[in-house]
Protein backbone atom coordinates (compact mmCIF):
# COMPACT_ATOMS: atom_id res chain seq x y z
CA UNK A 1 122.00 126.16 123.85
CA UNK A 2 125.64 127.14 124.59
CA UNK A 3 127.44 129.65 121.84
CA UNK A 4 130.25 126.61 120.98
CA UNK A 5 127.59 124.38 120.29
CA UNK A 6 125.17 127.42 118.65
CA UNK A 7 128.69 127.70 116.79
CA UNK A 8 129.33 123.84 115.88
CA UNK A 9 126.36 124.47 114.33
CA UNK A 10 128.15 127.53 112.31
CA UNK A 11 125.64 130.03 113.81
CA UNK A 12 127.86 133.16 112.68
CA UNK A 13 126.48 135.25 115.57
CA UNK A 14 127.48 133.14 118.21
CA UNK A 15 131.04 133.31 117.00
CA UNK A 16 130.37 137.08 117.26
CA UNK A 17 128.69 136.63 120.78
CA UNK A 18 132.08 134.33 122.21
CA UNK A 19 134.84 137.12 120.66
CA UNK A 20 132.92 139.73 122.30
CA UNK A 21 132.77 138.06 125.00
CA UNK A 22 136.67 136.69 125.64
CA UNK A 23 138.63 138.81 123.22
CA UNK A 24 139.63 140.86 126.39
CA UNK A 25 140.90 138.06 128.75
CA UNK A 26 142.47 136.14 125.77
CA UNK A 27 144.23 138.75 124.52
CA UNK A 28 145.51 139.36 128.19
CA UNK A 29 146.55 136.56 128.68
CA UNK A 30 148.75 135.96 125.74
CA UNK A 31 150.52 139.24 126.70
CA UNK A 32 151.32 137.98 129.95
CA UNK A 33 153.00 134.94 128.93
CA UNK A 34 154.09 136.17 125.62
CA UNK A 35 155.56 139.39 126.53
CA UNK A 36 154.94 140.96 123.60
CA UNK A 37 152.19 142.64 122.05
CA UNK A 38 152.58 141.55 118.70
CA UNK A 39 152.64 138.11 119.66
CA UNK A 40 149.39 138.39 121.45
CA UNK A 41 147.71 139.45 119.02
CA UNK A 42 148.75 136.45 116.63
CA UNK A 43 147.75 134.18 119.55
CA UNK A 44 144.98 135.61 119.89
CA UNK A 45 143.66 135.26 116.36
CA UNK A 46 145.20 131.58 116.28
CA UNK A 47 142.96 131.19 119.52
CA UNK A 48 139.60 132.36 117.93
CA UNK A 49 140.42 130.75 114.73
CA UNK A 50 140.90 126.86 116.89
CA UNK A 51 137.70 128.09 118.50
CA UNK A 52 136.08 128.24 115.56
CA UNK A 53 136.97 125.22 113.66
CA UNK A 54 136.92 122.80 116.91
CA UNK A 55 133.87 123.88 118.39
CA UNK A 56 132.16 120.81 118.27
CA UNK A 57 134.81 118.92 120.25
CA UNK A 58 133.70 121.22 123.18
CA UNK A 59 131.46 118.99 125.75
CA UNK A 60 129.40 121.06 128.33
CA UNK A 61 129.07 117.96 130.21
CA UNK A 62 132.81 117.76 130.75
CA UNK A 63 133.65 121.87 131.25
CA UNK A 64 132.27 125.00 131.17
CA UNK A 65 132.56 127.03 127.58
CA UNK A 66 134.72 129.54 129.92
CA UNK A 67 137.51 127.00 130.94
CA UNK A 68 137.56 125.39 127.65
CA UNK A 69 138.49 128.31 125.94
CA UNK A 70 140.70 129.54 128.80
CA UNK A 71 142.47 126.27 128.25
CA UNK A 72 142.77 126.52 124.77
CA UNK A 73 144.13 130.21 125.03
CA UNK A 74 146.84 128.87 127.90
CA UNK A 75 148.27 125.98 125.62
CA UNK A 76 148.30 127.72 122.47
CA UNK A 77 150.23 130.38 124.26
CA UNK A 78 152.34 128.25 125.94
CA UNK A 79 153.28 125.78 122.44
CA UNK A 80 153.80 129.48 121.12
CA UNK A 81 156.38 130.57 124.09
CA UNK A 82 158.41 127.38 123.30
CA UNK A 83 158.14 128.01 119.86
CA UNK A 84 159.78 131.58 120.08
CA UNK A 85 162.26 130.57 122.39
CA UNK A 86 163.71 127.46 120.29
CA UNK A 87 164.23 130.54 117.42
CA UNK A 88 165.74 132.84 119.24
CA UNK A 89 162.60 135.36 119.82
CA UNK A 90 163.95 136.12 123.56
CA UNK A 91 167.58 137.08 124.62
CA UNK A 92 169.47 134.65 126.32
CA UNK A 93 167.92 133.71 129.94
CA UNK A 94 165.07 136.33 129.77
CA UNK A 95 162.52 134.40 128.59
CA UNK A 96 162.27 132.23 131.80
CA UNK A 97 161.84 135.55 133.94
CA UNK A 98 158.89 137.55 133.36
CA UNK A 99 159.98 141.14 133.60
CA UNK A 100 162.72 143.37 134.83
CA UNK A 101 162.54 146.60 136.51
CA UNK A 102 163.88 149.72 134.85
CA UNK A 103 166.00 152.29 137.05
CA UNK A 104 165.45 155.26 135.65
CA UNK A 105 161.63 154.79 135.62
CA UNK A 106 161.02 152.72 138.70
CA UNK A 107 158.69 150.55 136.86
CA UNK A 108 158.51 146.96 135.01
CA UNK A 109 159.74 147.00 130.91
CA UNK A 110 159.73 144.51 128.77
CA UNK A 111 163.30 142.59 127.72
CA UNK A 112 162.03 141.08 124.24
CA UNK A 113 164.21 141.13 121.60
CA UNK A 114 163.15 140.09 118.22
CA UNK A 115 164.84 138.32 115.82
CA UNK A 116 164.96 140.33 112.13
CA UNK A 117 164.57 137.05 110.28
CA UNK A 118 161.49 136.02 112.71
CA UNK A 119 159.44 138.87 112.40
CA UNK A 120 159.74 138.96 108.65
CA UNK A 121 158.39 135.43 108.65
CA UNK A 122 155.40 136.37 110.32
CA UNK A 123 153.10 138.32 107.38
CA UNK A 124 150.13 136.28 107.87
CA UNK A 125 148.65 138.01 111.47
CA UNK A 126 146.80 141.18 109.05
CA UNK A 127 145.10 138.61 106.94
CA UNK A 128 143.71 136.61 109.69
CA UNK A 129 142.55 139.79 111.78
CA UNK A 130 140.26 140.63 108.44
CA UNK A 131 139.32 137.29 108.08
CA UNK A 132 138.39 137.06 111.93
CA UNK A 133 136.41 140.72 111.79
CA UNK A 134 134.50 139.33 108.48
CA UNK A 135 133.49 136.40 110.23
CA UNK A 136 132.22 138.06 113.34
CA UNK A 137 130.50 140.58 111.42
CA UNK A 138 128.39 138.21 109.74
């Protein structure tokens, strides 16, 4: 039996068996089309969170357990992209190119700029990150 369906189930271990197993690449890949580590990380628990509520959508007969929750991690970042850019999370412009070199250090930077009001709006990420480690630790 697959861990999404061991989880539709609400096996608690294979919840802990899927994080450990795609915390890395999800996390990755909300930083690269995020640009912004904070971000990611709020993806990232929004990700594990869908994962964990929609498992039993998931049908092995129509993808693997890897491209379903590589697809979910893509359009949740993506909604979340458009999201920050329709309030103003990215400076004018930037937000369509992915990163800009920096003279002085001869190396990529980020060009994020946040938004005071946005980032204030935003408590919730700690309280999902305990509620995520509670449930994985079960």
């Amino acid at each position: 039996m697959l861990c999404l369906e061991r989880i539709a189930e609400g096996d608690s271990q294979a919840m802990s068996d899927l994080f450990l197993r795609y915390a890395r690449v999800v996390h990755s890949v909300g930083r690269r089309i995020l640009r912004d580590g904070e971000e990611a990380e709020d993806l990232f628990q929004e990700v594990f969170l869908y994962i964990h509520r929609k498992s039993n959508l998931f049908d092995s007969a129509k993808s693997s357990a890897r491209s379903w929750v590589f697809q979910i991690a893509y359009t949740q970042a993506f909604l979340r992209r458009r999201q920050l850019k329709a309030r103003g999370f990215y400076a004018a412009g930037i937000a369509d190119r992915s990163l800009e070199t920096d003279p002085r250090r001869g190396r990529e930077q980020n060009t994020i700029r946040r938004s005071k009001g946005y980032s204030e709006g935003m408590a919730g990420g700690r309280y999902l990150t305990l509620l995520l480690r509670s449930n994985v630790r079960r």
